[in-house]
PDB file of N, CA and C in Angstrom:
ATOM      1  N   UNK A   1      79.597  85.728  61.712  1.00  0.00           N
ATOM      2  CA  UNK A   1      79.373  84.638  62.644  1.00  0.00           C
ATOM      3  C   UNK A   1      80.370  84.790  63.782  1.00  0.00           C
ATOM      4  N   UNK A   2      79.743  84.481  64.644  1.00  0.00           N
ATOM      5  CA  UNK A   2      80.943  85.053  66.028  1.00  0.00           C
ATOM      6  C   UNK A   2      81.593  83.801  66.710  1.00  0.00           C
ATOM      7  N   UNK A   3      80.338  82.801  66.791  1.00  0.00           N
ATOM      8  CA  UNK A   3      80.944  81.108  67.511  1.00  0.00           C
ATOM      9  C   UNK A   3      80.272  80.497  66.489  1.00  0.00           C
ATOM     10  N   UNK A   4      80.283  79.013  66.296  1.00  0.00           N
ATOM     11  CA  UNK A   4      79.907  77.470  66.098  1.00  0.00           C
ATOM     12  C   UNK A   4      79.945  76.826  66.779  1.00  0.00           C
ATOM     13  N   UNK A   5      78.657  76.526  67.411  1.00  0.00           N
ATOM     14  CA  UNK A   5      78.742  75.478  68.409  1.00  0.00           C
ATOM     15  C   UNK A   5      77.881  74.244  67.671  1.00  0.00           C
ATOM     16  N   UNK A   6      78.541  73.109  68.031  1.00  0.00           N
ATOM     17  CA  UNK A   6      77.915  71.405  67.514  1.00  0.00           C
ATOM     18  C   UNK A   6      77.307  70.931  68.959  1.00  0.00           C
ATOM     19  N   UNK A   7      76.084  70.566  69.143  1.00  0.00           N
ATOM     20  CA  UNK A   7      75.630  69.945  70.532  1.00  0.00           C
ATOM     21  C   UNK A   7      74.688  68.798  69.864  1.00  0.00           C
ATOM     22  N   UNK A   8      74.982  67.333  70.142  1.00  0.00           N
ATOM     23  CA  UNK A   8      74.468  66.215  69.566  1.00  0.00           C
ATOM     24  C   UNK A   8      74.207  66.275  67.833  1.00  0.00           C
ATOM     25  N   UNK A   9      73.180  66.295  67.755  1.00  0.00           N
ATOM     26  CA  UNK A   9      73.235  66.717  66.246  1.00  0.00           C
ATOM     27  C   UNK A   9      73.057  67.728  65.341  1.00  0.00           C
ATOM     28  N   UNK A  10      72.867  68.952  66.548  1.00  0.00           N
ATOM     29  CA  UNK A  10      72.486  70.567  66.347  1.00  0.00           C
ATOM     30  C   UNK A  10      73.562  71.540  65.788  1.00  0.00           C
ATOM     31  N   UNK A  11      73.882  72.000  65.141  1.00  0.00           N
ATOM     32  CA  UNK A  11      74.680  73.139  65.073  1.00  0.00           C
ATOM     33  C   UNK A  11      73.754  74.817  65.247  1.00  0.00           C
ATOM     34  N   UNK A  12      74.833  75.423  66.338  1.00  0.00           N
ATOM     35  CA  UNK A  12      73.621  76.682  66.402  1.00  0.00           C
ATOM     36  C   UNK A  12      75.246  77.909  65.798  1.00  0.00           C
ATOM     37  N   UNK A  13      74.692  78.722  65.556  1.00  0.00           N
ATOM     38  CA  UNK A  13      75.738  79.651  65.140  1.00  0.00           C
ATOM     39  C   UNK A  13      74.805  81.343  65.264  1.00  0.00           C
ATOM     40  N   UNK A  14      76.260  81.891  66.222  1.00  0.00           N
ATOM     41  CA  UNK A  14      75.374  83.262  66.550  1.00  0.00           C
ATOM     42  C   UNK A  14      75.660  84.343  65.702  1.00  0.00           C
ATOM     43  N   UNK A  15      74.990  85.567  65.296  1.00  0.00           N
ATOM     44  CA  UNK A  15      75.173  85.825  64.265  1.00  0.00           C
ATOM     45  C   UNK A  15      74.634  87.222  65.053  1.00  0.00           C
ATOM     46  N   UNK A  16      74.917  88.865  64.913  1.00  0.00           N
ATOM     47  CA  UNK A  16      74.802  90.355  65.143  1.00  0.00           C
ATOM     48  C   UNK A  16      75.124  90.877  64.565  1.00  0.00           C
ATOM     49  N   UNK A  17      74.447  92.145  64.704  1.00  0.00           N
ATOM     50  CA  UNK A  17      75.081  93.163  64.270  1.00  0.00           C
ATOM     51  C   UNK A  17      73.998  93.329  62.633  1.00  0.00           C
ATOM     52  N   UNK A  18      73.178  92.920  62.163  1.00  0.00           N
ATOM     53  CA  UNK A  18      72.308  92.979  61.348  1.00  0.00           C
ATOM     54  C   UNK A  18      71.311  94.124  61.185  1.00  0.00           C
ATOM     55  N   UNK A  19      71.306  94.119  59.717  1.00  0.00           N
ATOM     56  CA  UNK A  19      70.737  95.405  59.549  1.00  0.00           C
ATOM     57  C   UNK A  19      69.540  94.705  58.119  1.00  0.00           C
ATOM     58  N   UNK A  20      69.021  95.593  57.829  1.00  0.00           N
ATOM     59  CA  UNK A  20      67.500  95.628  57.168  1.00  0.00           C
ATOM     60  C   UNK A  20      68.011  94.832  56.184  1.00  0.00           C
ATOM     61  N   UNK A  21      69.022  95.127  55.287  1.00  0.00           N
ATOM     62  CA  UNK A  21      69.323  94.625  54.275  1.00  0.00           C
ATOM     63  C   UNK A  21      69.883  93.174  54.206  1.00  0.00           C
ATOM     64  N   UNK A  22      70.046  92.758  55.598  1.00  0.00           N
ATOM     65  CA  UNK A  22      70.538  91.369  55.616  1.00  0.00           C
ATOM     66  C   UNK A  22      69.120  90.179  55.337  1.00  0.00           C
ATOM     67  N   UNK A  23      68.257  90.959  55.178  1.00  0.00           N
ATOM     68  CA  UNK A  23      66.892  90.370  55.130  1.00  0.00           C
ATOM     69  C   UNK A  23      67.330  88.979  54.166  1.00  0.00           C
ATOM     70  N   UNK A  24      66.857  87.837  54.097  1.00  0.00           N
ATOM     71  CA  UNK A  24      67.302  86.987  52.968  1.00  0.00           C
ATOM     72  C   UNK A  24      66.742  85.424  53.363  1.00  0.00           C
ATOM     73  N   UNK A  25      67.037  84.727  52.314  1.00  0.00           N
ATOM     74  CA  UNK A  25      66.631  83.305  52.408  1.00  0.00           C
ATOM     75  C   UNK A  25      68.191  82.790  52.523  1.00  0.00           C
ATOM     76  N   UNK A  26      68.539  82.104  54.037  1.00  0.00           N
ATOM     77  CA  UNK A  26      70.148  81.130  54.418  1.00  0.00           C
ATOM     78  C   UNK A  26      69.848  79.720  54.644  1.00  0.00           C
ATOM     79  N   UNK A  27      70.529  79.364  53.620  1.00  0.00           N
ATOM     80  CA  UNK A  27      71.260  77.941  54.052  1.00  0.00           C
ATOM     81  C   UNK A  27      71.606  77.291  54.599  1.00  0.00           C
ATOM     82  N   UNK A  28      72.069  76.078  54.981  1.00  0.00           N
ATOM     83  CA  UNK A  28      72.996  75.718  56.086  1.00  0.00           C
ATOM     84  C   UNK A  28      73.743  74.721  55.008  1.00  0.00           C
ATOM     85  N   UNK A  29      75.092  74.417  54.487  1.00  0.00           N
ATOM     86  CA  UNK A  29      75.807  73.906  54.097  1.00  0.00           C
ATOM     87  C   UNK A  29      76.535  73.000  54.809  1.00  0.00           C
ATOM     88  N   UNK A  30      76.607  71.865  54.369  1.00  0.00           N
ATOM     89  CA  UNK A  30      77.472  71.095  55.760  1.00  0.00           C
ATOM     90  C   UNK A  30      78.127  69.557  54.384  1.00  0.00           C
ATOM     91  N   UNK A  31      79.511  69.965  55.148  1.00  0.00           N
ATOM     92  CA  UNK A  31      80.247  69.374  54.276  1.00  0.00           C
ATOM     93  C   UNK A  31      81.180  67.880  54.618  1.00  0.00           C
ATOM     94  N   UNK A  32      80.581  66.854  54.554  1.00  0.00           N
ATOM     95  CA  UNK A  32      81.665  65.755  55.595  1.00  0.00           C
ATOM     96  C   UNK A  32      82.671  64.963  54.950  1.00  0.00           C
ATOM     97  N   UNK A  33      83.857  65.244  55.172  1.00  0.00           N
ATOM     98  CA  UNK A  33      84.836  64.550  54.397  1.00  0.00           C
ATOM     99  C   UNK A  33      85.323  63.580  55.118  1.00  0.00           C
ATOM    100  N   UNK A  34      85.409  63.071  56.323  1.00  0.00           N
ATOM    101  CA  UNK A  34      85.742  61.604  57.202  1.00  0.00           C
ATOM    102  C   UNK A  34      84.317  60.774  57.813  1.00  0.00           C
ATOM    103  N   UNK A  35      84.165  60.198  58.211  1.00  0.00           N
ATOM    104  CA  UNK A  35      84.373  58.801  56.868  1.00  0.00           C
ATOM    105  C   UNK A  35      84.193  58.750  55.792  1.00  0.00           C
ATOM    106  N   UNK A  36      84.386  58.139  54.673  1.00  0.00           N
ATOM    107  CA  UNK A  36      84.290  58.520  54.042  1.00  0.00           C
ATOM    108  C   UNK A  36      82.819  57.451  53.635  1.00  0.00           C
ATOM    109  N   UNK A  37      81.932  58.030  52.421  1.00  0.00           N
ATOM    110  CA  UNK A  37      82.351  58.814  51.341  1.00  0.00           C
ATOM    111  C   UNK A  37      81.907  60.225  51.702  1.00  0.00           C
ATOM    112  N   UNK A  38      82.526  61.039  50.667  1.00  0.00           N
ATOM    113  CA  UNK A  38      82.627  62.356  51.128  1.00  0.00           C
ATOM    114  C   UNK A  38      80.946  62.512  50.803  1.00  0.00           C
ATOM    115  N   UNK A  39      80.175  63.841  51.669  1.00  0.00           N
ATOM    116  CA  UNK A  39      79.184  63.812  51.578  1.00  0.00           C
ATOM    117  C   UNK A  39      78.882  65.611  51.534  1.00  0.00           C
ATOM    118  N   UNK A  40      78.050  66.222  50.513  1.00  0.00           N
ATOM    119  CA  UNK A  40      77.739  67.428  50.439  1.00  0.00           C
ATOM    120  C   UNK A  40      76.357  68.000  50.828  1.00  0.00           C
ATOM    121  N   UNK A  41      75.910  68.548  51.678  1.00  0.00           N
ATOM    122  CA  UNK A  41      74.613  68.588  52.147  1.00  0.00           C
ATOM    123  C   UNK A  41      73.835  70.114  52.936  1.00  0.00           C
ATOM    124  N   UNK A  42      73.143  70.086  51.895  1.00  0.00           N
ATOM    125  CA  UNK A  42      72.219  71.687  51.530  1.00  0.00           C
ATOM    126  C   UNK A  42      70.825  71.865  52.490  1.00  0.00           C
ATOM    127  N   UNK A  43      70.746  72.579  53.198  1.00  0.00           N
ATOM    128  CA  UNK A  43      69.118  72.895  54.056  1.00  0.00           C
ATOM    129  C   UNK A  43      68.100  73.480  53.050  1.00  0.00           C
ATOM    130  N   UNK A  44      66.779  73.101  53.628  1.00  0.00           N
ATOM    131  CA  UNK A  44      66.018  74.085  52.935  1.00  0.00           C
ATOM    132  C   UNK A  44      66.265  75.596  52.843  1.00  0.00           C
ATOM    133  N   UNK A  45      66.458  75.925  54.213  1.00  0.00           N
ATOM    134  CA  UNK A  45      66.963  77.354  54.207  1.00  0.00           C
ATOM    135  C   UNK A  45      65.525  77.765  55.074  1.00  0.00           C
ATOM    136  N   UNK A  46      66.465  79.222  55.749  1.00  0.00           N
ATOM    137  CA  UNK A  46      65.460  79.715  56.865  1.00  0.00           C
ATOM    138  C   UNK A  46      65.595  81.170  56.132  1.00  0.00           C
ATOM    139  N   UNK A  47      64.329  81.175  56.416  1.00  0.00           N
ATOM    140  CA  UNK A  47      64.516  83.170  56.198  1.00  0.00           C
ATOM    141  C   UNK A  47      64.540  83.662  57.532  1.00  0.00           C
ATOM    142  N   UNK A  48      65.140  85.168  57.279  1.00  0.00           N
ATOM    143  CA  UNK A  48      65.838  85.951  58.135  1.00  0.00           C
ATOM    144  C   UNK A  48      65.324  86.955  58.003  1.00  0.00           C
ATOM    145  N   UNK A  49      64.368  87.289  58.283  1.00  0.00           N
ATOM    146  CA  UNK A  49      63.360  88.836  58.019  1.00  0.00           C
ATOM    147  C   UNK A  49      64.280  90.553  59.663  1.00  0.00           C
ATOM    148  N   UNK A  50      65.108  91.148  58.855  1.00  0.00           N
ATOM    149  CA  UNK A  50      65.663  91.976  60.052  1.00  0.00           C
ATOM    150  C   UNK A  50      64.537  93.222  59.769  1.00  0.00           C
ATOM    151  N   UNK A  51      63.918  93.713  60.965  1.00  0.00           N
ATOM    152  CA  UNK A  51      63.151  94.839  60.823  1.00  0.00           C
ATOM    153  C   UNK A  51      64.431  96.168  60.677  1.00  0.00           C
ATOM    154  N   UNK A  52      65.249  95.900  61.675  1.00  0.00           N
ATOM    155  CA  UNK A  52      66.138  97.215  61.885  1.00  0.00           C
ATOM    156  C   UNK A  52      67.677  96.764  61.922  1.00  0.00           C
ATOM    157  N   UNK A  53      68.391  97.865  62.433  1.00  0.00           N
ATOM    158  CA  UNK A  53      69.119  97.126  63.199  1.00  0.00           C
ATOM    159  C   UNK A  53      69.605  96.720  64.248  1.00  0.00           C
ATOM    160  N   UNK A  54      70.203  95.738  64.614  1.00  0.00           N
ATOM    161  CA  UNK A  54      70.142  94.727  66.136  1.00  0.00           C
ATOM    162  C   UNK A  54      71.756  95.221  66.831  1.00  0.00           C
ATOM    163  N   UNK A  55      71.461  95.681  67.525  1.00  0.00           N
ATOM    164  CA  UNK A  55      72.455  95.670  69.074  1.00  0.00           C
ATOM    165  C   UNK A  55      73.515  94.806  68.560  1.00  0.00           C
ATOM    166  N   UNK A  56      74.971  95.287  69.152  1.00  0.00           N
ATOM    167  CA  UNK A  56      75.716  94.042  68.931  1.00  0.00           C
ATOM    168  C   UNK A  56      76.053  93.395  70.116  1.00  0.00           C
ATOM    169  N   UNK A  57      75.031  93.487  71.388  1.00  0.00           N
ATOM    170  CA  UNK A  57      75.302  92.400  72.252  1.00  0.00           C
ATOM    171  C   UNK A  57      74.004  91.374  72.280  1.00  0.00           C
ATOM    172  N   UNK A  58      73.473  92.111  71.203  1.00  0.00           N
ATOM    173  CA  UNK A  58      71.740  91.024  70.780  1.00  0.00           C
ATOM    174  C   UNK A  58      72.491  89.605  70.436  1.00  0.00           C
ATOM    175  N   UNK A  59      71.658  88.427  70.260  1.00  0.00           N
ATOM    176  CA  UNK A  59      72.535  86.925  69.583  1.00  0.00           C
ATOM    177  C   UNK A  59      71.108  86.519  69.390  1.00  0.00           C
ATOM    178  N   UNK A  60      71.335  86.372  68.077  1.00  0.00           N
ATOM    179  CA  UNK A  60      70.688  85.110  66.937  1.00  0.00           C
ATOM    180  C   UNK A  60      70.786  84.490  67.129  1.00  0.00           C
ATOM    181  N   UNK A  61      70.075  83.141  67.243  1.00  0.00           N
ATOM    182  CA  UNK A  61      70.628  81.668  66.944  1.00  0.00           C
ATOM    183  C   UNK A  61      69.600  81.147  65.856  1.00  0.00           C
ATOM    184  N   UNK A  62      70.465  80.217  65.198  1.00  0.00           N
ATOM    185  CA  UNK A  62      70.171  79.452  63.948  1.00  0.00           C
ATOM    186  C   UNK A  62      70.506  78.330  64.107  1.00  0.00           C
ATOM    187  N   UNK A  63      69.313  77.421  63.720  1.00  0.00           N
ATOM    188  CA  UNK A  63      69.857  75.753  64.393  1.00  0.00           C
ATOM    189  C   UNK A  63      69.733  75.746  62.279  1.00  0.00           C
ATOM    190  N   UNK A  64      70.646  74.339  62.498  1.00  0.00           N
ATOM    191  CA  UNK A  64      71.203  73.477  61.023  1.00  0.00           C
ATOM    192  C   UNK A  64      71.351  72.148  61.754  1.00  0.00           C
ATOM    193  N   UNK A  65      70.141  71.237  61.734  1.00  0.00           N
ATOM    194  CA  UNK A  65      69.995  69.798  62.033  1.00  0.00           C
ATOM    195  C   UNK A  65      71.249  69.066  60.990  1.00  0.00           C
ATOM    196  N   UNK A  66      72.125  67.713  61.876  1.00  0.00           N
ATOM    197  CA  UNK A  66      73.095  67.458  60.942  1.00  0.00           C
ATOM    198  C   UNK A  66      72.280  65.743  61.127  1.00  0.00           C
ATOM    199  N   UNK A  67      72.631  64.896  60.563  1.00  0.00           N
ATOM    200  CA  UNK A  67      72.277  63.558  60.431  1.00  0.00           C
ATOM    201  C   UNK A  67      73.271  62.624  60.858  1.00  0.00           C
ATOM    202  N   UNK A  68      74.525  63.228  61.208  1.00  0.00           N
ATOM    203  CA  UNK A  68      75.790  62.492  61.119  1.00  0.00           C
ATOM    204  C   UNK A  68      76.438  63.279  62.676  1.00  0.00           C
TER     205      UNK A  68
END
């Protein structure tokens, strides 16, 4: 992961440099410990299908909707 950016309730996070084998089903984990109560919270998950591999000035983005 190279940045994290938070914009309203979006988190996007850029991600390169991927190769075939990164192929997979990801998460988005998001963890809130102020205010409380503490709160633990799992995405369905996006798949990530890489044909090859990607340039490392290529950028992914992956949105993870937050509620909070």
């Amino acid at each position: 992961i190279q940045n994290l950016i938070k914009y309203l309730n979006l988190f996007f996070l850029t991600v390169s440099g991927l190769k075939a084998e990164h192929t997979d089903m990801y998460r988005c984990k998001i963890e809130v410990f102020y205010p409380p109560p503490y709160l633990s919270l799992t995405g369905n998950g996006t798949l990530i299908h890489v044909l090859g591999e990607t340039p490392t000035h290529d950028i992914r983005m992956l949105r993870c909707m937050s509620t909070h």
